[in-house]
PDB file of N, CA and C in Angstrom:
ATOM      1  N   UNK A   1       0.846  -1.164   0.000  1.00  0.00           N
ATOM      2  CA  UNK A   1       0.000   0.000   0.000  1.00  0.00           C
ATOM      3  C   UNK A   1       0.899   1.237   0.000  1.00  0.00           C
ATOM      4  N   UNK A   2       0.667   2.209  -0.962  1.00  0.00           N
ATOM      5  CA  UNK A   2       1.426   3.673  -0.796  1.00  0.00           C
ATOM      6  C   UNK A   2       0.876   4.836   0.355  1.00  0.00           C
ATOM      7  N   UNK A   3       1.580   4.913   1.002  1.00  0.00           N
ATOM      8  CA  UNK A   3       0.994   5.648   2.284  1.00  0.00           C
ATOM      9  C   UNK A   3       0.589   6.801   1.655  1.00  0.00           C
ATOM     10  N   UNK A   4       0.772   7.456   0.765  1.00  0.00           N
ATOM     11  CA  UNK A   4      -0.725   8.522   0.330  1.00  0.00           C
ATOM     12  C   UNK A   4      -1.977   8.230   0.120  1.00  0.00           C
ATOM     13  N   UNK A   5      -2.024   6.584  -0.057  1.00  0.00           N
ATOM     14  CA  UNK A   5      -3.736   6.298   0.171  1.00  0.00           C
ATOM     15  C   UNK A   5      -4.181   6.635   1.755  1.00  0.00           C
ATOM     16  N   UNK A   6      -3.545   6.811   2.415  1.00  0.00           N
ATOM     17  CA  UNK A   6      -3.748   6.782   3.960  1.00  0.00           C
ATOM     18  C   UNK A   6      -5.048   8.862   3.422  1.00  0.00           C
ATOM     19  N   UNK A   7      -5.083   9.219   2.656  1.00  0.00           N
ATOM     20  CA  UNK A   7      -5.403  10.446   2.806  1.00  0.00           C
ATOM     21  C   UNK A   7      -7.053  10.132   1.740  1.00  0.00           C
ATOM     22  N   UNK A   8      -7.156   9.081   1.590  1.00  0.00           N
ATOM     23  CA  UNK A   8      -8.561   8.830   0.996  1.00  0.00           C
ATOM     24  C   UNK A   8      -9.270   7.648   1.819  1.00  0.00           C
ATOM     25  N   UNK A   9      -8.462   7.069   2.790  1.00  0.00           N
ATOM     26  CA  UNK A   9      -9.188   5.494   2.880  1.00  0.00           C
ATOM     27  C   UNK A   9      -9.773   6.059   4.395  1.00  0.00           C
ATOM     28  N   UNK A  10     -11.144   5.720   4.402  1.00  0.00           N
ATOM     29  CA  UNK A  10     -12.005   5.341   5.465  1.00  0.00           C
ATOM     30  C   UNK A  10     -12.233   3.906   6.064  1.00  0.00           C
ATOM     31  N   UNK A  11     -12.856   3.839   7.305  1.00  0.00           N
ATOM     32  CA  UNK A  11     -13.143   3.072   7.833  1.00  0.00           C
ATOM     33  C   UNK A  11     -14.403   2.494   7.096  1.00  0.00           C
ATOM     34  N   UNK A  12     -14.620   1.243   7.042  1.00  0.00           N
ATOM     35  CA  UNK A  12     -15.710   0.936   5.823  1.00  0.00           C
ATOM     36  C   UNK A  12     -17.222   0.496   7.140  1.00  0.00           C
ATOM     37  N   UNK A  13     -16.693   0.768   7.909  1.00  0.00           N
ATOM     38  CA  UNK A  13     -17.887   0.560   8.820  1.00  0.00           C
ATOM     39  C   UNK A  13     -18.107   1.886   9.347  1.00  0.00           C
ATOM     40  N   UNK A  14     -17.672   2.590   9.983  1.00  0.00           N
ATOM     41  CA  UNK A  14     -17.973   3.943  10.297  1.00  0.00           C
ATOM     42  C   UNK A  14     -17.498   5.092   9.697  1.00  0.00           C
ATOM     43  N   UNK A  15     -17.144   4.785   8.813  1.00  0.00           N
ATOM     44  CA  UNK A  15     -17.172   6.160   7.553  1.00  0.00           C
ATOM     45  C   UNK A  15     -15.707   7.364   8.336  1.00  0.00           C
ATOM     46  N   UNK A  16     -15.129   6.526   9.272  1.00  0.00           N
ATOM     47  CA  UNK A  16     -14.349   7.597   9.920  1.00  0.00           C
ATOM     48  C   UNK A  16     -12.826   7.769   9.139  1.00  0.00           C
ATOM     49  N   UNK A  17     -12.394   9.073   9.197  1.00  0.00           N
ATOM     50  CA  UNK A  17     -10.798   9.410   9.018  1.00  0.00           C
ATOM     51  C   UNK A  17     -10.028  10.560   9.254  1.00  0.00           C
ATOM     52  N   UNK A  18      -9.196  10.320   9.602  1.00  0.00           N
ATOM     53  CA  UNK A  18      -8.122   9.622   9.053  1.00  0.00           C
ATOM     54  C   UNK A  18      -7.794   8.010   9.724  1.00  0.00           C
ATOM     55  N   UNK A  19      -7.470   7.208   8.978  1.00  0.00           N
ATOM     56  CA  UNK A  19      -6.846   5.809   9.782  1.00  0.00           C
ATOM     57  C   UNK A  19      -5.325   6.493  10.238  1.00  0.00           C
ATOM     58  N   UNK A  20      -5.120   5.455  11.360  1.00  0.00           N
ATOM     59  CA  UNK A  20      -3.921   5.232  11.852  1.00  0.00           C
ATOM     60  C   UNK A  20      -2.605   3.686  11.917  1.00  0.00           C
ATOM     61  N   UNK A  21      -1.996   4.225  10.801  1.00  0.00           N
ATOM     62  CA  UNK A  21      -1.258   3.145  10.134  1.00  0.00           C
ATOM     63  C   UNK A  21      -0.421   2.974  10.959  1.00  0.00           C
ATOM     64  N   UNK A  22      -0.111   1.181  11.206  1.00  0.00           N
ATOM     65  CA  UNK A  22       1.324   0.957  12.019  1.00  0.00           C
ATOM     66  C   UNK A  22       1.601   0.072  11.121  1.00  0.00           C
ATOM     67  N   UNK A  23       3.457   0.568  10.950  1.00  0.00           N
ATOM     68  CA  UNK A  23       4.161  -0.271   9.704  1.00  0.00           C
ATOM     69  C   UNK A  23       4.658  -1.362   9.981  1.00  0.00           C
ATOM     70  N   UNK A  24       5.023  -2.644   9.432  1.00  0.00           N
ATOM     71  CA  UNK A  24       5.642  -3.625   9.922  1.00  0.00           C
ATOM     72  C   UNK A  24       6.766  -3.866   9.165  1.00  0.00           C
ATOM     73  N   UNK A  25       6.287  -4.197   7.881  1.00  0.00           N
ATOM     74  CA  UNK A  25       7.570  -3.641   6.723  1.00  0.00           C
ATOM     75  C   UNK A  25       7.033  -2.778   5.877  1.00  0.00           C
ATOM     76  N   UNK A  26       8.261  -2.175   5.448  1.00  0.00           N
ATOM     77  CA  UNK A  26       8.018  -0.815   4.811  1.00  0.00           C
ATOM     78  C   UNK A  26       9.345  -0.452   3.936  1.00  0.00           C
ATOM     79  N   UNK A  27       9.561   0.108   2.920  1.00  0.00           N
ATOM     80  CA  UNK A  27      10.443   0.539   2.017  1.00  0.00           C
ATOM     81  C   UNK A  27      10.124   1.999   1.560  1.00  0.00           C
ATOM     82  N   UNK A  28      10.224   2.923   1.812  1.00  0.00           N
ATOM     83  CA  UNK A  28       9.913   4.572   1.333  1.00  0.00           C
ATOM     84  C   UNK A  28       8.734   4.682   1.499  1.00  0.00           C
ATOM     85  N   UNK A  29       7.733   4.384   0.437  1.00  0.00           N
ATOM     86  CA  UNK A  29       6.201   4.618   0.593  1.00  0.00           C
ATOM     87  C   UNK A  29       5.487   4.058   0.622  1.00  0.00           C
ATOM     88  N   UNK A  30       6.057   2.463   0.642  1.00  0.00           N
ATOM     89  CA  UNK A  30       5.364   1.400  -0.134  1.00  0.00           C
ATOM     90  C   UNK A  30       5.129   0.946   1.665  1.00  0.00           C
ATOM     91  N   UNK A  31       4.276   0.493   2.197  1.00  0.00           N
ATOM     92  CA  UNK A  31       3.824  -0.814   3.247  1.00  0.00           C
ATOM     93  C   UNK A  31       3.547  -2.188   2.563  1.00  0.00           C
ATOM     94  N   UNK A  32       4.793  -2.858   2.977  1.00  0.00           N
ATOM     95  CA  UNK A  32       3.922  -4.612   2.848  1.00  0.00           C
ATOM     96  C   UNK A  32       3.212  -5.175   3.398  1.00  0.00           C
ATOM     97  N   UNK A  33       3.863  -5.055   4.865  1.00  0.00           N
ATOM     98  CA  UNK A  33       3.069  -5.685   6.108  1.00  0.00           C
ATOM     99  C   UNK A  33       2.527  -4.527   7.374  1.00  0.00           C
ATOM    100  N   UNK A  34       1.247  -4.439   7.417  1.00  0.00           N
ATOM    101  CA  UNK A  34       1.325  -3.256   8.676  1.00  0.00           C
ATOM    102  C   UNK A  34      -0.554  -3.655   8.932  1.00  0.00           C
ATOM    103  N   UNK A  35      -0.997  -2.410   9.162  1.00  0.00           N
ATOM    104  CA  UNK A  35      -2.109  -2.393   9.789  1.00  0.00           C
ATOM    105  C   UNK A  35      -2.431  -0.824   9.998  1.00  0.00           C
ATOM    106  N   UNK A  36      -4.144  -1.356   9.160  1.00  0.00           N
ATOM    107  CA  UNK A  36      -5.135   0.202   9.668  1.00  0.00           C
ATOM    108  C   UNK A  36      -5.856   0.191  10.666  1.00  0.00           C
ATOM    109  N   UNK A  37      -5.792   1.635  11.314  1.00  0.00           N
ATOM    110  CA  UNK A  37      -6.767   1.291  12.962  1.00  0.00           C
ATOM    111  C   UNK A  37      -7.768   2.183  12.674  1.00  0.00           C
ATOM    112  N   UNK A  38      -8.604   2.103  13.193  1.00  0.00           N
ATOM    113  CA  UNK A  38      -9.764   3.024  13.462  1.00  0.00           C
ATOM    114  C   UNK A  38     -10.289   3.255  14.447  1.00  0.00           C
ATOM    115  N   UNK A  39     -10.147   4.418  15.230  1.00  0.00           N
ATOM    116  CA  UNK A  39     -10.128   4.537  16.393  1.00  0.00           C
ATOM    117  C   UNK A  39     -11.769   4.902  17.293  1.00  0.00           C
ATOM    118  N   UNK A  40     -12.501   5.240  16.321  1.00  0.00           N
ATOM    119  CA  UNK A  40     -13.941   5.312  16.962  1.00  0.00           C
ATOM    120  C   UNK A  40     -14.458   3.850  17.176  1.00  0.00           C
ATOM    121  N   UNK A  41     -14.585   3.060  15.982  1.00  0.00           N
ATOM    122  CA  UNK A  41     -14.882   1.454  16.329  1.00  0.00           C
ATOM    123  C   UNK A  41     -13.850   0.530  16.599  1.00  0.00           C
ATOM    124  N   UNK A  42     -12.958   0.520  16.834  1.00  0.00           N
ATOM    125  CA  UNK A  42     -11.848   0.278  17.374  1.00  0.00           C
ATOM    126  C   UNK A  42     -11.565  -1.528  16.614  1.00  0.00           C
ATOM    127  N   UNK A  43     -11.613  -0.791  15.137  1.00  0.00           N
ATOM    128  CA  UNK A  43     -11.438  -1.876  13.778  1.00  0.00           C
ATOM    129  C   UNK A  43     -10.202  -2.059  13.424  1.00  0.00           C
ATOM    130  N   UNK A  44      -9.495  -3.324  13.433  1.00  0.00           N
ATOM    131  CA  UNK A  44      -8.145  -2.935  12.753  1.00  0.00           C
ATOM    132  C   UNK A  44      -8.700  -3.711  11.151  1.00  0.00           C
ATOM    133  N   UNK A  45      -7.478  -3.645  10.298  1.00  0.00           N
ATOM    134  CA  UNK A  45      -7.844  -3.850   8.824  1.00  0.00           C
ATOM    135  C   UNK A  45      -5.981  -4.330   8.724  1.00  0.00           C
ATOM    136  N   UNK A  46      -5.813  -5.111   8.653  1.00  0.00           N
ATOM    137  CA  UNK A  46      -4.561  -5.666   7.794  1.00  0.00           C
ATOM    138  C   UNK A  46      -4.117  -5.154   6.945  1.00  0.00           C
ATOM    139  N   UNK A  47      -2.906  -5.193   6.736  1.00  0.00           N
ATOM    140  CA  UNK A  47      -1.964  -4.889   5.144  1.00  0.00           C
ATOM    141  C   UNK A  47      -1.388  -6.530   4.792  1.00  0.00           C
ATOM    142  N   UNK A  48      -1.422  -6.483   3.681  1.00  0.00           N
ATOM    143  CA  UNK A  48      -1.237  -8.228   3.625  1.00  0.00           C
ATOM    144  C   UNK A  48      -0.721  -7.819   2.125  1.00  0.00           C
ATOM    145  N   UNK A  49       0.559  -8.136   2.003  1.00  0.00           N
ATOM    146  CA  UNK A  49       1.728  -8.309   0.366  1.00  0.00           C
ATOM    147  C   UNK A  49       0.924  -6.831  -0.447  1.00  0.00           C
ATOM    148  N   UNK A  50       0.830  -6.094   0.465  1.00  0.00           N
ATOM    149  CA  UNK A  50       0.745  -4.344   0.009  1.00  0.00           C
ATOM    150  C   UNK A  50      -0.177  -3.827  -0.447  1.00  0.00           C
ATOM    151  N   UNK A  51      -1.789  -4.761   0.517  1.00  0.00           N
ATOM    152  CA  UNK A  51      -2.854  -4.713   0.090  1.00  0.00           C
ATOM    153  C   UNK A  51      -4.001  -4.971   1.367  1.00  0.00           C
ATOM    154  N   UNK A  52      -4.418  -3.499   1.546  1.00  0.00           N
ATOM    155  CA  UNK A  52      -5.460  -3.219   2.648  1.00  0.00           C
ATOM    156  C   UNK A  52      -6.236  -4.327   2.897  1.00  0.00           C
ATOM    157  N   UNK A  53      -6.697  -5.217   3.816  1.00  0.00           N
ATOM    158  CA  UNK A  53      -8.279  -5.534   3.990  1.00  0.00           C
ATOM    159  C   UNK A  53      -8.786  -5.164   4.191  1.00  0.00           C
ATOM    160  N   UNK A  54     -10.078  -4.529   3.930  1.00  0.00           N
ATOM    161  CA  UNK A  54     -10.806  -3.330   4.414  1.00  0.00           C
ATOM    162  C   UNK A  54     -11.917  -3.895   4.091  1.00  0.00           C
ATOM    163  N   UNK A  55     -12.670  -4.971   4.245  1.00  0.00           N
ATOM    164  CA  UNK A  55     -13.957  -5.682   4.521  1.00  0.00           C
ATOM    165  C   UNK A  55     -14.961  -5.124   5.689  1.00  0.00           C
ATOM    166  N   UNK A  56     -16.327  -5.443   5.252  1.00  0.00           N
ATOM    167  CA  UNK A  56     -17.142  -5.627   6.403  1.00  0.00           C
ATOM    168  C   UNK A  56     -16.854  -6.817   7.279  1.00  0.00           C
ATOM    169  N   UNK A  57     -17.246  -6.820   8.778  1.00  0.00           N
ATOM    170  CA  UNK A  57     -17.110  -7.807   9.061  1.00  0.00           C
ATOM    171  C   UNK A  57     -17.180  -9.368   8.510  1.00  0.00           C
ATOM    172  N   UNK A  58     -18.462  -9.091   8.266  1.00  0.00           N
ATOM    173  CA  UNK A  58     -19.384 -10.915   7.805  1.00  0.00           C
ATOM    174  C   UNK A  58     -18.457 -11.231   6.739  1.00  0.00           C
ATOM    175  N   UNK A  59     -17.764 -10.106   5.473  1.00  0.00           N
ATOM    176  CA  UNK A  59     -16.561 -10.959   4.908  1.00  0.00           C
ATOM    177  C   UNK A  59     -14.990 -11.216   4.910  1.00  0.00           C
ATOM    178  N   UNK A  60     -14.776 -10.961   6.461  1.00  0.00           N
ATOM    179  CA  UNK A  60     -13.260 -11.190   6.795  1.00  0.00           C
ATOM    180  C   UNK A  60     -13.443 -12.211   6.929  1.00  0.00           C
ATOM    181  N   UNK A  61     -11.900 -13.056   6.359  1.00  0.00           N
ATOM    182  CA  UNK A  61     -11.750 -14.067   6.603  1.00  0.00           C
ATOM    183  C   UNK A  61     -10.907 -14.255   7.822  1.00  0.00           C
ATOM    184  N   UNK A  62     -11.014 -14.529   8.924  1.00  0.00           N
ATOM    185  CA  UNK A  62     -11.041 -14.592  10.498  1.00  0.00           C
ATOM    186  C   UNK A  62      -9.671 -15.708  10.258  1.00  0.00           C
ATOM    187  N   UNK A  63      -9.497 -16.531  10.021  1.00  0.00           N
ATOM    188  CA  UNK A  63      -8.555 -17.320  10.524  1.00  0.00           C
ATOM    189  C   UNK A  63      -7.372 -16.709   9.639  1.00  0.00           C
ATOM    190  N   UNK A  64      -7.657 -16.062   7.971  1.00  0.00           N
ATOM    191  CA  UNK A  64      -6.235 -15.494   7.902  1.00  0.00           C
ATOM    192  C   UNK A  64      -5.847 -14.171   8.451  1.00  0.00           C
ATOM    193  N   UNK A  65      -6.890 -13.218   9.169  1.00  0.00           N
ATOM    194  CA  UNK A  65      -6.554 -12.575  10.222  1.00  0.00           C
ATOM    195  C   UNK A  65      -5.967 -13.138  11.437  1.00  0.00           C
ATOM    196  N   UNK A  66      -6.335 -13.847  11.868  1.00  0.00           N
ATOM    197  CA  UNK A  66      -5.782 -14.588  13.411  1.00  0.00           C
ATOM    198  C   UNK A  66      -4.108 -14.881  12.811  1.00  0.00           C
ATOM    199  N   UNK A  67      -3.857 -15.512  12.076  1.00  0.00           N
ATOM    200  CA  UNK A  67      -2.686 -16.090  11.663  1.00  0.00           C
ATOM    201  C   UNK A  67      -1.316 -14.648  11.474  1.00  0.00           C
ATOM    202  N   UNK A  68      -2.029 -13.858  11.013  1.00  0.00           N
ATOM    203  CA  UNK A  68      -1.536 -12.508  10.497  1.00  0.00           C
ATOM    204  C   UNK A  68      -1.469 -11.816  12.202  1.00  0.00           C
ATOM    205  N   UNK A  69      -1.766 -11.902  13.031  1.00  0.00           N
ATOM    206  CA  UNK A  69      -1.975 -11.254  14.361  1.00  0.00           C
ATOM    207  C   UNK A  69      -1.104 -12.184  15.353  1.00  0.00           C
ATOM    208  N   UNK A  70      -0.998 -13.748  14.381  1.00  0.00           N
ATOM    209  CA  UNK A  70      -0.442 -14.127  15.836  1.00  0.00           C
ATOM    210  C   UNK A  70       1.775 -13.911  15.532  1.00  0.00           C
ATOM    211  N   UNK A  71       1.187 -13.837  14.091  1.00  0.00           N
ATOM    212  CA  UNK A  71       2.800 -13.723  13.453  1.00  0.00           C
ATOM    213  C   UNK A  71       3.789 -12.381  13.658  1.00  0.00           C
ATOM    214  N   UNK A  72       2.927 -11.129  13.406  1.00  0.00           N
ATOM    215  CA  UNK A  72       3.487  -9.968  13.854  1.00  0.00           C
ATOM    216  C   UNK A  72       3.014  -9.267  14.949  1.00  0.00           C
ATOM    217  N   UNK A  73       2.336 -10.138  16.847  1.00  0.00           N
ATOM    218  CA  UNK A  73       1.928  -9.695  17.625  1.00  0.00           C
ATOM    219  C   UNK A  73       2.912  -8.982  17.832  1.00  0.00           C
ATOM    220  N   UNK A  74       4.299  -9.032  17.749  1.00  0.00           N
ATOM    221  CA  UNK A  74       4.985  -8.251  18.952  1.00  0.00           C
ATOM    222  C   UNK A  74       5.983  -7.020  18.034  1.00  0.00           C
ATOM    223  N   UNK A  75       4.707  -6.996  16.683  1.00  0.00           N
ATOM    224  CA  UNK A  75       5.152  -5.646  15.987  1.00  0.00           C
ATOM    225  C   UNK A  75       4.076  -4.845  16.016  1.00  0.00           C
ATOM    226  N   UNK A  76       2.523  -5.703  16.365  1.00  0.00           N
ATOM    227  CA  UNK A  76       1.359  -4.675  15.847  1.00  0.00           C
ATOM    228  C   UNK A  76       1.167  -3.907  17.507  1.00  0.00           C
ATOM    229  N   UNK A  77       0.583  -2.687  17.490  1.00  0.00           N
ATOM    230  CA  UNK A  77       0.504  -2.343  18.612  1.00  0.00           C
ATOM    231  C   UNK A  77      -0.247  -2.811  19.599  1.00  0.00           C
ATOM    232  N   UNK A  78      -0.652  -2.527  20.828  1.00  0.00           N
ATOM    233  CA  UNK A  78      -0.736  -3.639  21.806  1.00  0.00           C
ATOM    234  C   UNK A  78      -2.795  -3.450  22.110  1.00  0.00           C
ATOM    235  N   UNK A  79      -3.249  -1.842  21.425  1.00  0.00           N
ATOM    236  CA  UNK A  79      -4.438  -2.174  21.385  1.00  0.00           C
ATOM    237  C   UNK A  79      -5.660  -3.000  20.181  1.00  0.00           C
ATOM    238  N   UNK A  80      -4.538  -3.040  19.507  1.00  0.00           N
ATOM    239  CA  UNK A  80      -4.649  -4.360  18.302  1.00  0.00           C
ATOM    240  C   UNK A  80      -4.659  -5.236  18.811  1.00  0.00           C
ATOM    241  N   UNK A  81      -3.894  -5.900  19.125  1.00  0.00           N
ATOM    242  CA  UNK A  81      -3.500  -7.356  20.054  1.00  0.00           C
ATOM    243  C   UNK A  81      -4.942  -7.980  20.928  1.00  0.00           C
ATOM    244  N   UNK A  82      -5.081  -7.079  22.116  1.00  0.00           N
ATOM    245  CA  UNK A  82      -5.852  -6.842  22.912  1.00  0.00           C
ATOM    246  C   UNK A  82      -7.342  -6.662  22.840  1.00  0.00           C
ATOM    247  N   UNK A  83      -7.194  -5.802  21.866  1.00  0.00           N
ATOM    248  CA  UNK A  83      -9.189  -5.257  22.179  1.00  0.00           C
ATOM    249  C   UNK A  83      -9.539  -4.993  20.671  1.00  0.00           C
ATOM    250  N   UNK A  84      -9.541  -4.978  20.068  1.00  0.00           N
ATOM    251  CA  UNK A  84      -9.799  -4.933  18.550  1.00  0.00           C
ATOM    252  C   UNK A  84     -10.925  -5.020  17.939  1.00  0.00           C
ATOM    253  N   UNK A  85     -11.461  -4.916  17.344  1.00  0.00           N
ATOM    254  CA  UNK A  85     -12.787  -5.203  16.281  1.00  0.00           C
ATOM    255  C   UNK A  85     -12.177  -6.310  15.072  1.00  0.00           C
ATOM    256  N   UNK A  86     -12.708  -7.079  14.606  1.00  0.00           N
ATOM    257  CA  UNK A  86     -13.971  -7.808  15.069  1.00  0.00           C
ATOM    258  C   UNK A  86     -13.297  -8.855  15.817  1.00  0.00           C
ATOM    259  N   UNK A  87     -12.008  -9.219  15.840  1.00  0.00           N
ATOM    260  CA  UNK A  87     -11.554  -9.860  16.737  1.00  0.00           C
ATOM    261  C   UNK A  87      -9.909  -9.623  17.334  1.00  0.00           C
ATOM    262  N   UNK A  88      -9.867 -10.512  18.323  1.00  0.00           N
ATOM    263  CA  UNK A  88      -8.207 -10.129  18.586  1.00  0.00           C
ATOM    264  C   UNK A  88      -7.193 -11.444  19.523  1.00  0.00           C
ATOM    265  N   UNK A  89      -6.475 -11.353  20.021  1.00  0.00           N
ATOM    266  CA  UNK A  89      -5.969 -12.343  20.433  1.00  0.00           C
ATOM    267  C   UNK A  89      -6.418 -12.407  21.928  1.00  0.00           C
TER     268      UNK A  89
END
């Protein structure tokens, strides 16, 4: 993802922005691995090979989120981890 999309992308459930991006890998502008937060519904959204998930709930796929959360827990921040929408560890 090019972090100037960070200046169009909403939360797809509560229409809120700006998101708050945490990088995991990163090269200049580009994010491979990171994560969007949203801080009113307290939604995170994956970056996965440089490509947002930004689903409604009912179509995340939950276990390749879990897998993605349990691999970079101790890069994503800790209210990700913890308390998250729609799920967390």
């Amino acid at each position: 993802m090019n972090k100037s999309m960070l200046e169009i992308l909403a939360c797809p459930i509560c229409k809120y922005h700006p998101l708050e991006l945490s990088e995991i890998n990163a090269k200049d502008e580009l994010v491979s691995e990171g994560t969007l937060y949203c801080d009113p519904c307290s939604r995170f959204f994956p970056i996965i090979e440089e490509i947002p998930i930004m689903l409604p709930d009912e179509l995340r796929d939950k276990k390749q989120e879990m897998d993605f959360l349990n691999k970079f827990k101790d890069q994503i921040p800790e209210k990700i981890i913890t308390k998250a929408n729609p799920w967390h560890l």
